[in-house]
C-alpha atoms as a PDB file:
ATOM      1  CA  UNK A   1       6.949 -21.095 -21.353  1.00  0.00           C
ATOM      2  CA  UNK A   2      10.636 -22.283 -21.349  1.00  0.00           C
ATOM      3  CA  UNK A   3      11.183 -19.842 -24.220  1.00  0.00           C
ATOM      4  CA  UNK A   4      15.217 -20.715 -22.797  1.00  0.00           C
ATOM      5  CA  UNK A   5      15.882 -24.395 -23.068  1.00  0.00           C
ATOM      6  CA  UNK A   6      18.592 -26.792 -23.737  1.00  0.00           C
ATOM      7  CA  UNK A   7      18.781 -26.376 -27.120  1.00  0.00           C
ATOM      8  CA  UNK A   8      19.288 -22.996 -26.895  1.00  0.00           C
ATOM      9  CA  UNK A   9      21.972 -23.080 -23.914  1.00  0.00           C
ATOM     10  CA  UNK A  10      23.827 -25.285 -26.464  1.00  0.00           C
ATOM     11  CA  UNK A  11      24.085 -22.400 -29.379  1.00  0.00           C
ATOM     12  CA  UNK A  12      25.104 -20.154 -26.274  1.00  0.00           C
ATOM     13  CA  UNK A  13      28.993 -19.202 -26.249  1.00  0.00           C
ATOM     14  CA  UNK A  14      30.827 -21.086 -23.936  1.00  0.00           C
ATOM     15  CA  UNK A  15      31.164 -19.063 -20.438  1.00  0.00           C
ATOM     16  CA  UNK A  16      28.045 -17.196 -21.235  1.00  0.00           C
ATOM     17  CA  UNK A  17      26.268 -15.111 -18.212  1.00  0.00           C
ATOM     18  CA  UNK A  18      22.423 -15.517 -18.229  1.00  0.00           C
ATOM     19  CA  UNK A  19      20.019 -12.574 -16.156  1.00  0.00           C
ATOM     20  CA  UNK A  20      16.131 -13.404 -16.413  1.00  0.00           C
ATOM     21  CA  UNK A  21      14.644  -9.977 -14.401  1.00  0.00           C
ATOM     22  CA  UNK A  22      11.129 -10.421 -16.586  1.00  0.00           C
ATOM     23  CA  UNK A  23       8.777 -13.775 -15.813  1.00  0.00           C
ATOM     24  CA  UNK A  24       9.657 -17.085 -13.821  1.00  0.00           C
ATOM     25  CA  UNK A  25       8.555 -19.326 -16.609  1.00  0.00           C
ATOM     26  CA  UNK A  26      10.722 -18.337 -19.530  1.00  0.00           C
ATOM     27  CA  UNK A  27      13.735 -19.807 -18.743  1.00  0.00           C
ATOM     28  CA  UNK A  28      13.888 -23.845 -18.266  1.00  0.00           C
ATOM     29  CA  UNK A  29      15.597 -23.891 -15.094  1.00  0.00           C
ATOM     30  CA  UNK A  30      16.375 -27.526 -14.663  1.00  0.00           C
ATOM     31  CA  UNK A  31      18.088 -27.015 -18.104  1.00  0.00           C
ATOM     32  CA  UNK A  32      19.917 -24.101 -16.606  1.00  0.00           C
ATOM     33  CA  UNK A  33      21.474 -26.084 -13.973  1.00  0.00           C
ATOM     34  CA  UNK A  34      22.661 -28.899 -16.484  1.00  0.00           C
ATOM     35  CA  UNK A  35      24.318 -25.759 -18.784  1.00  0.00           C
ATOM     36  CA  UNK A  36      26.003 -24.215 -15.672  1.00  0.00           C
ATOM     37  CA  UNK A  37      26.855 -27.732 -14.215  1.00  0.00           C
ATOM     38  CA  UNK A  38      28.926 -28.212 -17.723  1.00  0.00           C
ATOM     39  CA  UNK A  39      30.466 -24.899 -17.507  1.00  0.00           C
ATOM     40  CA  UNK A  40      28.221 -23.622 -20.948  1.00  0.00           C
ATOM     41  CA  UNK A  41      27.209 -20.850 -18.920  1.00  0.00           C
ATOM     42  CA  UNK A  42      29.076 -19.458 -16.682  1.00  0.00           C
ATOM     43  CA  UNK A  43      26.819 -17.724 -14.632  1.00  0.00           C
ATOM     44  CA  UNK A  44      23.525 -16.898 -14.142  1.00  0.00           C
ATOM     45  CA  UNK A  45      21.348 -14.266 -12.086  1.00  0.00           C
ATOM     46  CA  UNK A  46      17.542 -15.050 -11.330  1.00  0.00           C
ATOM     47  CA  UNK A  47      15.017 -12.161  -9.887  1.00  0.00           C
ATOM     48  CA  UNK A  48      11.773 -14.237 -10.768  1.00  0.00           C
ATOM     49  CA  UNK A  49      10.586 -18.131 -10.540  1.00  0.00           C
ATOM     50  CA  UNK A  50       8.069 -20.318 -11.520  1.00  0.00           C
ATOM     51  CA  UNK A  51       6.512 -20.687  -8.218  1.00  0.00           C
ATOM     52  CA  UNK A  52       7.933 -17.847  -5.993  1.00  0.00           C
ATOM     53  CA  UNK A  53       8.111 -18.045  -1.924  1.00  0.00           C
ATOM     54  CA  UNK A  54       5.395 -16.392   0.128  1.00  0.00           C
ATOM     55  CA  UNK A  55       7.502 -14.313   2.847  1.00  0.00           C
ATOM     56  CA  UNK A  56      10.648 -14.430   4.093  1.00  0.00           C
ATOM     57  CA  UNK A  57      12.405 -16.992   5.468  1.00  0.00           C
ATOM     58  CA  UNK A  58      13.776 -20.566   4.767  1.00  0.00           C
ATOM     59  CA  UNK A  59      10.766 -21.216   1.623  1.00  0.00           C
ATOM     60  CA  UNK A  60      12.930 -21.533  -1.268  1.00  0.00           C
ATOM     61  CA  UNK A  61      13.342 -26.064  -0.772  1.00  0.00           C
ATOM     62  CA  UNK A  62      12.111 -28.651  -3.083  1.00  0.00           C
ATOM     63  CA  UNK A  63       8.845 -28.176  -1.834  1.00  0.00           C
ATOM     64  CA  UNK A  64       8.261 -24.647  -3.981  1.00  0.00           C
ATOM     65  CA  UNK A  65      10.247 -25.743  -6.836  1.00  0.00           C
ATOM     66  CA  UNK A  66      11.674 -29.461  -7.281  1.00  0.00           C
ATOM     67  CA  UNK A  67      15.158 -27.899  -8.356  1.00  0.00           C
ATOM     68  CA  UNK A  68      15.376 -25.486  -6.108  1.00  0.00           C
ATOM     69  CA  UNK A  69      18.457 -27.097  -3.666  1.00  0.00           C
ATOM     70  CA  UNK A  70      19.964 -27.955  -7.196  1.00  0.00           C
ATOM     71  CA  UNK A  71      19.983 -23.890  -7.884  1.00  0.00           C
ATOM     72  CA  UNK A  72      20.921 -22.918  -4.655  1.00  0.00           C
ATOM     73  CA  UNK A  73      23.789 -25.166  -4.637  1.00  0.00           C
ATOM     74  CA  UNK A  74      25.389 -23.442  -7.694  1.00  0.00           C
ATOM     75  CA  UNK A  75      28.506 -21.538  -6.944  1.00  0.00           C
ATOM     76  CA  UNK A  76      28.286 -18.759  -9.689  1.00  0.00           C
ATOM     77  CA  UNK A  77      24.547 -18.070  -8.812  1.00  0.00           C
ATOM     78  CA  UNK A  78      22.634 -15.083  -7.682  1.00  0.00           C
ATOM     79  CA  UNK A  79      19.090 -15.368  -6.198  1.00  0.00           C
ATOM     80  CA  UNK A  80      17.027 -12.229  -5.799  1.00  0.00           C
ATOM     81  CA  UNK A  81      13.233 -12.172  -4.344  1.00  0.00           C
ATOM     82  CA  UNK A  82      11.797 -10.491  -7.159  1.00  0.00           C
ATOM     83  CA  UNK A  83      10.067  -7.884  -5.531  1.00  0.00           C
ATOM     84  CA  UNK A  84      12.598  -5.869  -3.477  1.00  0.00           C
ATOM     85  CA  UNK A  85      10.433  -4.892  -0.412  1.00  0.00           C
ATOM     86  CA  UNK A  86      10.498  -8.338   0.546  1.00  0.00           C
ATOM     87  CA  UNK A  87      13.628  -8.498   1.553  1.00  0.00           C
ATOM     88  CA  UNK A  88      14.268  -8.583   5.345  1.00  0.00           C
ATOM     89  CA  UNK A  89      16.482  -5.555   5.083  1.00  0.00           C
ATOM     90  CA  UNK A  90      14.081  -3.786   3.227  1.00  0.00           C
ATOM     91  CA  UNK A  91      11.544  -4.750   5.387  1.00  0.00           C
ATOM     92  CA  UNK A  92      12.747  -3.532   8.368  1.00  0.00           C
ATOM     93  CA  UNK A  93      13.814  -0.245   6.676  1.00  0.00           C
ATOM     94  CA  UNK A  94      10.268   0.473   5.337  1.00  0.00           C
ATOM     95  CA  UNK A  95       8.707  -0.354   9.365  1.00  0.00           C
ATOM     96  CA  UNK A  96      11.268   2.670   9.957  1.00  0.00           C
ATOM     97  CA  UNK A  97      10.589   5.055   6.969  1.00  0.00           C
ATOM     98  CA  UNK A  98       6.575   4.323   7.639  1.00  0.00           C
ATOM     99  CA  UNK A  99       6.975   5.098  11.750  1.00  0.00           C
ATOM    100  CA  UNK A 100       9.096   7.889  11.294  1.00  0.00           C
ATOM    101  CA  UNK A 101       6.613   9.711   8.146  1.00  0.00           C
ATOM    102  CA  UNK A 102       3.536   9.358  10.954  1.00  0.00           C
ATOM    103  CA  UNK A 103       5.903  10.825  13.763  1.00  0.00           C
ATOM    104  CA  UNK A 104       7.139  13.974  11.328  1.00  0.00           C
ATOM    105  CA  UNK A 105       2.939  14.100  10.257  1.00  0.00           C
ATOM    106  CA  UNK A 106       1.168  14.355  14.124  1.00  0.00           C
ATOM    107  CA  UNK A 107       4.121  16.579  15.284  1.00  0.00           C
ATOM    108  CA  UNK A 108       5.161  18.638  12.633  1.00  0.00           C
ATOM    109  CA  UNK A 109       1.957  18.280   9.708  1.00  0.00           C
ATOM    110  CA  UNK A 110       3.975  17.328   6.895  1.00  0.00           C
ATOM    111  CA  UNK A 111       3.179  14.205   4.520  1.00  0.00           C
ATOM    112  CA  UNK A 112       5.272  15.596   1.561  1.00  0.00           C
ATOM    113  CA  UNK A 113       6.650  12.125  -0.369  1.00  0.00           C
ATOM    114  CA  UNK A 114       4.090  10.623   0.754  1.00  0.00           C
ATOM    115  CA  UNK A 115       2.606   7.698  -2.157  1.00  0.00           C
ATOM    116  CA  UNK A 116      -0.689   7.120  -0.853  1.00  0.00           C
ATOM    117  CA  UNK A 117      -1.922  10.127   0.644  1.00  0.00           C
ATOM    118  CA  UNK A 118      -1.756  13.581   0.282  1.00  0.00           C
ATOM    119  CA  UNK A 119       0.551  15.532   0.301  1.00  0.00           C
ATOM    120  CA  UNK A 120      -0.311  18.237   2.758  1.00  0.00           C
ATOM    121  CA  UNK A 121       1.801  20.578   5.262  1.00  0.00           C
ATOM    122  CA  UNK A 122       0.398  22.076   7.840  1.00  0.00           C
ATOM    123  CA  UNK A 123       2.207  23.182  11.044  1.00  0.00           C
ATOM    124  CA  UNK A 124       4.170  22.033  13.550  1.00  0.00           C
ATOM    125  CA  UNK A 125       2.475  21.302  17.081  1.00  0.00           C
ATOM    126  CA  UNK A 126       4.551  22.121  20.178  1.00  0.00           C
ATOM    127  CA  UNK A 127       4.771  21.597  23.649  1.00  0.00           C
ATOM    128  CA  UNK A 128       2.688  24.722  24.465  1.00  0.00           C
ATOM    129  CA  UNK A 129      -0.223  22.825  22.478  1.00  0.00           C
ATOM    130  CA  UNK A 130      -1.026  20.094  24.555  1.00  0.00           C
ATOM    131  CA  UNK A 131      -4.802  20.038  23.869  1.00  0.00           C
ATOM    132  CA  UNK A 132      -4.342  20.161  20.111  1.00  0.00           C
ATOM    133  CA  UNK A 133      -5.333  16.647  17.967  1.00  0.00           C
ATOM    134  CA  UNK A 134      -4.756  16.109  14.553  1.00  0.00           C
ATOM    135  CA  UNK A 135      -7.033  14.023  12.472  1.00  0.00           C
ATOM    136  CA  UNK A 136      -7.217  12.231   9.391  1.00  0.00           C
ATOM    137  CA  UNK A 137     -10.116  10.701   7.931  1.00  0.00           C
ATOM    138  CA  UNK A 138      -9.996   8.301   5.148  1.00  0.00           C
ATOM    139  CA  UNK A 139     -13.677   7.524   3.512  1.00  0.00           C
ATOM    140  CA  UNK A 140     -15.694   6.622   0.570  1.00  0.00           C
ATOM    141  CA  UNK A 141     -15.306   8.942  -2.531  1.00  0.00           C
ATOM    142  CA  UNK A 142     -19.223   9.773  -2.612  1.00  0.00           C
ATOM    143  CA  UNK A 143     -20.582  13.250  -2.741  1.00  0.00           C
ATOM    144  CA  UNK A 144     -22.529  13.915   0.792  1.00  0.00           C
ATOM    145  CA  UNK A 145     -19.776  12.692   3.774  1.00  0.00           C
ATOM    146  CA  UNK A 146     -18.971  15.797   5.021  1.00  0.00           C
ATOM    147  CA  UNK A 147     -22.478  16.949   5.463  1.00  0.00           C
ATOM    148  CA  UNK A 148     -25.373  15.314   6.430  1.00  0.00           C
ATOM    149  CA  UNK A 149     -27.564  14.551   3.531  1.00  0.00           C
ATOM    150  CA  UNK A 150     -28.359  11.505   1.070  1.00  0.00           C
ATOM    151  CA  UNK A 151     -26.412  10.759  -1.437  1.00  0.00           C
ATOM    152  CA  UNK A 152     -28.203  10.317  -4.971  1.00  0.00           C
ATOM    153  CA  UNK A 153     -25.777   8.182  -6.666  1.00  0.00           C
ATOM    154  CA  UNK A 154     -24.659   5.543  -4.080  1.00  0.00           C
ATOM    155  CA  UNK A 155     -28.029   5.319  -1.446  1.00  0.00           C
ATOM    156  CA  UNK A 156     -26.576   1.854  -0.590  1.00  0.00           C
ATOM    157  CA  UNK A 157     -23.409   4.026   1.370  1.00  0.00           C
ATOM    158  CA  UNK A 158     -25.906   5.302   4.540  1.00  0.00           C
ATOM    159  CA  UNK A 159     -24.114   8.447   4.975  1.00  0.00           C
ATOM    160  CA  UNK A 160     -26.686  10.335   7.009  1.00  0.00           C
ATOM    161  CA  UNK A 161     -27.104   7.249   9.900  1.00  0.00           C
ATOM    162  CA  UNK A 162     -27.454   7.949  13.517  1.00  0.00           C
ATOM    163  CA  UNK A 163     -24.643   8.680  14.399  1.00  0.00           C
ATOM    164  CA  UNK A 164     -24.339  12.018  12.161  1.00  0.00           C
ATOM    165  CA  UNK A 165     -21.766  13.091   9.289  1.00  0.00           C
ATOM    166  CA  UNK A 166     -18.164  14.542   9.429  1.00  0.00           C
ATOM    167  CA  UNK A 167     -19.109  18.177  10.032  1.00  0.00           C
ATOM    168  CA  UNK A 168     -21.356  17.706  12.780  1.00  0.00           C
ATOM    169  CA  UNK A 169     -18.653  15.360  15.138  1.00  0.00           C
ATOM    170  CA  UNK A 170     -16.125  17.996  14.034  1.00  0.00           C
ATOM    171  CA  UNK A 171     -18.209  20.920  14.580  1.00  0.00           C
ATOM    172  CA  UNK A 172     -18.141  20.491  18.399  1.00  0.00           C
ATOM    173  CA  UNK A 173     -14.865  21.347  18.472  1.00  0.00           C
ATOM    174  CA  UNK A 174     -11.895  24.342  17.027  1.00  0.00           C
ATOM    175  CA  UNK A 175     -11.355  23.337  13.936  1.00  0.00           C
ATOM    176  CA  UNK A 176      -7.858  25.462  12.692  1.00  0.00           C
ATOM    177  CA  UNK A 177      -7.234  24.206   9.525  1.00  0.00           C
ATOM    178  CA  UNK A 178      -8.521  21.925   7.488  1.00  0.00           C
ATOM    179  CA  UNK A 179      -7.685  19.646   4.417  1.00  0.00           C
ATOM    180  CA  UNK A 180      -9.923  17.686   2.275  1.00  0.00           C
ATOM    181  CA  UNK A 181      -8.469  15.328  -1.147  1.00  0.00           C
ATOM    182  CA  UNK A 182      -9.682  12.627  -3.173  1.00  0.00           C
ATOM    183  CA  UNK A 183      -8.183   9.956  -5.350  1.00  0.00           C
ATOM    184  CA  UNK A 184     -10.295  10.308  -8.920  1.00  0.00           C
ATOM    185  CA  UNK A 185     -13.239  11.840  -9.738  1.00  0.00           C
ATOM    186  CA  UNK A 186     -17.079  10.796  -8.725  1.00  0.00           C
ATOM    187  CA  UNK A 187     -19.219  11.487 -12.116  1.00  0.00           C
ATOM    188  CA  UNK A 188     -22.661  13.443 -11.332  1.00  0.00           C
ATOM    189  CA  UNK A 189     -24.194  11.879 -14.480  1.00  0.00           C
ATOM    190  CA  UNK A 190     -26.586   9.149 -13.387  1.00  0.00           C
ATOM    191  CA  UNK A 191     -27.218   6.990 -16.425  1.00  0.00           C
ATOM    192  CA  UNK A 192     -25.429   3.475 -15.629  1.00  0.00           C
ATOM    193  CA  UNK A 193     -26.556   3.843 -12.533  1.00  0.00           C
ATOM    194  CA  UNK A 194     -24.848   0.533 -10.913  1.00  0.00           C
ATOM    195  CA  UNK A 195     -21.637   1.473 -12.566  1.00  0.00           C
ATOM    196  CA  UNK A 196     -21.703   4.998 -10.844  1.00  0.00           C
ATOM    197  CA  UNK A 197     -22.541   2.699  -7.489  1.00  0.00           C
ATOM    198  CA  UNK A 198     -19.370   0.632  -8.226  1.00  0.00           C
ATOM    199  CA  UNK A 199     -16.941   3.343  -8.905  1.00  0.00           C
ATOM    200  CA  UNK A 200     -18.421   4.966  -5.461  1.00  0.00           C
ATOM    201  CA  UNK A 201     -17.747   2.398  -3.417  1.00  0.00           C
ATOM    202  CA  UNK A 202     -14.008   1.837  -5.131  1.00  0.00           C
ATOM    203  CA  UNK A 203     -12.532   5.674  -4.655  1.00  0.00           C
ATOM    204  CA  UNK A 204     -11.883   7.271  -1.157  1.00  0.00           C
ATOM    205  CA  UNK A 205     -11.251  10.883   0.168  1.00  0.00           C
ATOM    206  CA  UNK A 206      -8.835  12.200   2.357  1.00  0.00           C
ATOM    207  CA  UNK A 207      -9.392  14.560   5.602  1.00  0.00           C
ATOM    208  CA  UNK A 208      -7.238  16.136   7.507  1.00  0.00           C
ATOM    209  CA  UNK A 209      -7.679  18.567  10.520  1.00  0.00           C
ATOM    210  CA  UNK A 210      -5.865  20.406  12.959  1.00  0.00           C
ATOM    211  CA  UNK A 211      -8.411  20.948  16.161  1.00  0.00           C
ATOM    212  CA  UNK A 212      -7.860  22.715  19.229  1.00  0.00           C
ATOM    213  CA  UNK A 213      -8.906  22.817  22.899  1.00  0.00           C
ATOM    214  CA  UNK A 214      -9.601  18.901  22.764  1.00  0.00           C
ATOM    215  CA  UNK A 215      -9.535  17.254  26.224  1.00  0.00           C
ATOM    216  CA  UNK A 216      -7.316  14.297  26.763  1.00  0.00           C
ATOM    217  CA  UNK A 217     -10.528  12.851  27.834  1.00  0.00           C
ATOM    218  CA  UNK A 218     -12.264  13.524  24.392  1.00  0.00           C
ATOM    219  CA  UNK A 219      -9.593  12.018  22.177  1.00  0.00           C
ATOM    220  CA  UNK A 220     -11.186   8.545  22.103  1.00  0.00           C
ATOM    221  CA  UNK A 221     -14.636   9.880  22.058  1.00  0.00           C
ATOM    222  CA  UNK A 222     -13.364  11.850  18.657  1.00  0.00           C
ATOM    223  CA  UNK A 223     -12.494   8.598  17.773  1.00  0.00           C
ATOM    224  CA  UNK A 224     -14.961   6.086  18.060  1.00  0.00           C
ATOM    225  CA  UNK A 225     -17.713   8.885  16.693  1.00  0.00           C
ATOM    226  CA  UNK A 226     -15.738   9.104  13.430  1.00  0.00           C
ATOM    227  CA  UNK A 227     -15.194   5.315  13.406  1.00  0.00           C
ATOM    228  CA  UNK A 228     -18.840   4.484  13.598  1.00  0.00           C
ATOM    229  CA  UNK A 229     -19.415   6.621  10.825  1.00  0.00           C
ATOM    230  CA  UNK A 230     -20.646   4.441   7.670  1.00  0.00           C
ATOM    231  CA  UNK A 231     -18.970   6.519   5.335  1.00  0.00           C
ATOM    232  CA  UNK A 232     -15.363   5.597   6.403  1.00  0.00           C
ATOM    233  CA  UNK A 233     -13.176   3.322   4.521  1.00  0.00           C
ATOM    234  CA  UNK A 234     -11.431   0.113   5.217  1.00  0.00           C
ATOM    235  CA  UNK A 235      -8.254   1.264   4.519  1.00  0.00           C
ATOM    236  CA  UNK A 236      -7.713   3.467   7.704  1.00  0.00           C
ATOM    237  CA  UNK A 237      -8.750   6.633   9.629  1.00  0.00           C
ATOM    238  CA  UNK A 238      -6.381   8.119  12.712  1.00  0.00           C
ATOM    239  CA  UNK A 239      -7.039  10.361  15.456  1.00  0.00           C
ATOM    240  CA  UNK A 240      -3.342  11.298  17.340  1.00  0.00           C
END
């Protein structure tokens, strides 16, 4: 912690430029100020803080860091927010890139760049397709989901409830294509059983499907029949 003080401003060259890009507490910022003040340094550019703002917006006061008015007043002074993405700017150009990738994936069945899911491309839908859907499923990494069955390793995920498995909501309809991925591996050994459980309930599984001859009428039904399914995973399912 203030690993950058005043003593070691004062064996700095005069008109020295400072950049801290690495952790908010190495660099003794009130010291800073006083070397920058005095014209030791002679200017200074800060990514990270001590105590860093929680959004955008008018956060970076007194009230998050008792000097920060004193930095922000500095005239040779740049202030960046650390993490990049948090930038209105960037913001509102990653609400863009993110509408536009699920626009190019329902109409033309690509999701190539794509971080966090697979990267899959399928076809493009047209026009002459109205009463094609395409789906994708996002559930828990567990051997079992797509058909109905028990699952040996993780019996605490109910995958064969009620209200069926993957297959058999699927099944009623024309499946064309069909893609299925996973993020790591499920072991089939079963001897630490709970940490087996764990790593179950931590991993999910991608599906995607392109079905045909679905009513308009049938869309939400599609819907809420893979949404009651126990399987699924918090982190979201689609039907468009």
């Amino acid at each position: 912690m203030n690993m950058i003080g005043p003593e070691h401003f004062r064996q700095m060259k005069d008109g020295s430029y400072l950049i801290n890009a690495s952790r908010g507490s190495v660099v003794d910022i009130p010291a800073l100020i006083d070397a920058m003040r005095s014209g030791k340094v002679a200017g200074a550019a800060l990514d990270v803080y001590p105590a860093e703002p929680d959004g955008n917006g008018d956060y970076f006061l007194n009230s998050l860091n008792p000097w920060a008015e004193d930095l922000r007043s500095l005239k040779n002074i740049i202030l960046t927010p650390h993490i990049g993405g948090s930038t209105e700017e960037a913001q509102s150009a990653i609400g863009i890139e993110v509408s536009e990738a699920l626009v190019r994936y329902v109409n033309e069945g690509t999701t190539l760049g794509a971080v966090n899911m697979p990267e899959v491309n399928l076809r493009s839908l047209t026009v002459e397709e109205p009463n094609h859907v395409r789906v994708v499923y996002i559930h828990h990494n567990v051997p079992g989901v797509l058909r109905k069955g028990k699952n040996p390793l993780c019996h605490t995920v109910i995958l064969a409830d009620s209200n069926g498995s993957v297959n058999e909501i699927l099944g009623d309809h024309n499946v064309d294509k069909q893609t299925t991925d996973s993020r790591g591996e499920v072991s089939e050994t079963t001897t630490v059983y709970w940490n087996h459980e764990l790593r179950c309930l931590q991993q999910v599984a991608y599906l995607m499907a392109d079905i045909s001859n679905v009513n308009t009428h049938k869309i939400k039904d599609l819907y809420e029949s893979l949404e009651s399914l126990s399987c699924k995973s918090s982190e979201m399912h689609k039907v468009g």
